[in-house]
Protein backbone atom coordinates (compact mmCIF):
# COMPACT_ATOMS: atom_id res chain seq x y z
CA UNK A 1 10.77 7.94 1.11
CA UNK A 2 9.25 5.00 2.14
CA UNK A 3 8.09 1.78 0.80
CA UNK A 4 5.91 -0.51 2.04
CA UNK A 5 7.12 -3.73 0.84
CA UNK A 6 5.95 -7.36 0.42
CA UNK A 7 9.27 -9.25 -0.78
CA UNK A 8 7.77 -12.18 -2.18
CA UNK A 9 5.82 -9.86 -4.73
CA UNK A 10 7.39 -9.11 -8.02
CA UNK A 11 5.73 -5.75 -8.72
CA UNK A 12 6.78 -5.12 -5.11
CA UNK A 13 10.49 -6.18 -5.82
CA UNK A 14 10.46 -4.12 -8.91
CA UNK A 15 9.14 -1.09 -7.65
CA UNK A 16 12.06 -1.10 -5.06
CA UNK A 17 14.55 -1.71 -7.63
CA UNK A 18 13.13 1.36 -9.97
CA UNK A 19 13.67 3.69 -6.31
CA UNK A 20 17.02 2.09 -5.91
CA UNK A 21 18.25 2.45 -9.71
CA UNK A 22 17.27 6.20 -9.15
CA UNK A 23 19.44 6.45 -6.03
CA UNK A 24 16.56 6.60 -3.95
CA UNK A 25 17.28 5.06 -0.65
CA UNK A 26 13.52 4.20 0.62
CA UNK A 27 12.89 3.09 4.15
CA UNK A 28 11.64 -0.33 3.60
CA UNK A 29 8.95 -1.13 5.56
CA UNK A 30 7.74 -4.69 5.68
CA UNK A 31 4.11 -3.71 6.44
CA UNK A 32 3.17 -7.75 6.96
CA UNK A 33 5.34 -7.69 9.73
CA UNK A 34 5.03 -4.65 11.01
CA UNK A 35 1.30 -3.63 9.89
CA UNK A 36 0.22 0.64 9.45
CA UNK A 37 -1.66 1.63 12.32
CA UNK A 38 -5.48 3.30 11.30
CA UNK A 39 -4.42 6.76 11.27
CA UNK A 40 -1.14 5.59 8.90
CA UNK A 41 -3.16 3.90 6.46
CA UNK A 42 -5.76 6.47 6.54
CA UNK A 43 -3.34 9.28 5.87
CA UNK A 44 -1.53 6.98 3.05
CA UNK A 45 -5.26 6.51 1.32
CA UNK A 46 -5.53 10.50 1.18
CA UNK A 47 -3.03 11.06 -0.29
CA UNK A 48 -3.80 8.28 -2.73
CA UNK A 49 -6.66 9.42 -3.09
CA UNK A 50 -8.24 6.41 -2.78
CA UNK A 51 -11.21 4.81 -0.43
CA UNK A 52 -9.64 1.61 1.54
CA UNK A 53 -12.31 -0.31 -1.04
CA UNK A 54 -9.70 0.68 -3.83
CA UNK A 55 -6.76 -0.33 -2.06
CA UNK A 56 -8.34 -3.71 -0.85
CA UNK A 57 -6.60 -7.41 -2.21
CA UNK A 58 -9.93 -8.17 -3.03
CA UNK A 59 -8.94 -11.63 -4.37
CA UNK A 60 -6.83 -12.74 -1.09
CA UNK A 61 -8.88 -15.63 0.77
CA UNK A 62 -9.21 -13.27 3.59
CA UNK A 63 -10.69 -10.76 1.51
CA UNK A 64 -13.62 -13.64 1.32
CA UNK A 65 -13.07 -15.42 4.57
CA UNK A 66 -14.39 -12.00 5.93
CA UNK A 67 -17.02 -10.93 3.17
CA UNK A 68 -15.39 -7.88 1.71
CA UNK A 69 -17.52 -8.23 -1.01
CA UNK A 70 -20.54 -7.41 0.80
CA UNK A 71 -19.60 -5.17 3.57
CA UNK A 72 -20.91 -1.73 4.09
CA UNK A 73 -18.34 0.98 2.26
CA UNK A 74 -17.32 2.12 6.09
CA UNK A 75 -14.15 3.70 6.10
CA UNK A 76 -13.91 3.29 9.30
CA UNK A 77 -14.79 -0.59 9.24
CA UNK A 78 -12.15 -1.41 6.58
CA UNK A 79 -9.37 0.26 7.38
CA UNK A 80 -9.72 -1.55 11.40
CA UNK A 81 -9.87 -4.85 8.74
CA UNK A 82 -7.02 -3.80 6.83
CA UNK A 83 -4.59 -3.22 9.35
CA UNK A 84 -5.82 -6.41 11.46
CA UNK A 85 -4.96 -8.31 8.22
CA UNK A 86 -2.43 -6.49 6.57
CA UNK A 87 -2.44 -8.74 3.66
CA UNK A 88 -5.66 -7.23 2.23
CA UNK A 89 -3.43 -4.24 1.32
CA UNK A 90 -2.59 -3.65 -2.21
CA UNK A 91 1.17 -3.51 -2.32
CA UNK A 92 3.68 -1.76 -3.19
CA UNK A 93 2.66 1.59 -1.66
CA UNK A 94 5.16 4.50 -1.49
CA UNK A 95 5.03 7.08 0.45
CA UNK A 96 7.59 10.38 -0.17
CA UNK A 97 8.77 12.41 2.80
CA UNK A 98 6.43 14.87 1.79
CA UNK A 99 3.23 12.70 1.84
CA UNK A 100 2.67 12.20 -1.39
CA UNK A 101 1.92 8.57 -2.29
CA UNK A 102 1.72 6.14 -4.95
CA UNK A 103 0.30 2.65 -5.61
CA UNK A 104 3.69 0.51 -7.45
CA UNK A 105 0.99 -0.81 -9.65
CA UNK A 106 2.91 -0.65 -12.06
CA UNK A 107 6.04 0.05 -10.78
CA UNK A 108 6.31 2.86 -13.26
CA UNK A 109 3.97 5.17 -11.44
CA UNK A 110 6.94 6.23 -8.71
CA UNK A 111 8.64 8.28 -11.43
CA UNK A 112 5.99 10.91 -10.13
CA UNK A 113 7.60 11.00 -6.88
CA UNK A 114 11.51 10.60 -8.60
CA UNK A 115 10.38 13.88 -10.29
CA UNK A 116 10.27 11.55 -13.80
């Protein structure tokens, strides 16, 4: 299992906590510092099942800086913007060994992957 982790986010810090208190031991990946690469982030958002649009920090300055808002829904486009500026990803994402994922918003939803 695998989190990817922001540690100055509470939801983030509590989601690893809830893995932890269930004797998960997650990989904890920093994605900040060390960003997804396209095809990473694209396989995470399948198996969210979301569109990069849905996973987008929509209210980070960078998110306006470069005019989320109005760009073209191109998959493509935003996750090359996403991983350039790894901050416009919503965090925490997990990720289980067996590629399912979910969004630690709230940190409740990885009970699905604990098998809660």
């Amino acid at each position: 299992m695998t989190i990817w982790h922001n540690p100055r986010c509470s939801k983030s810090r509590q989601t690893l906590k809830l893995l932890e208190d269930a004797g998960a031991e997650p990989v904890v990946r920093r994605y900040l510092d060390d960003p997804p690469t396209a095809a990473e982030l694209d396989a995470v958002l399948t198996a969210l099942g979301l569109e990069p649009w849905d996973l987008a920090r929509m209210g980070e300055p960078r998110a306006k800086e470069l005019g989320l808002e109005e760009m073209e829904h191109d998959r493509g486009a935003w996750i090359d913007a996403m991983v350039a500026d790894p901050i416009l990803i919503e965090r925490p994402v997990v990720i289980a060994a067996d590629g399912r994922a979910v969004l630690g918003r709230p940190p409740e939803n990885v009970d699905e992957l604990l098998g809660g």
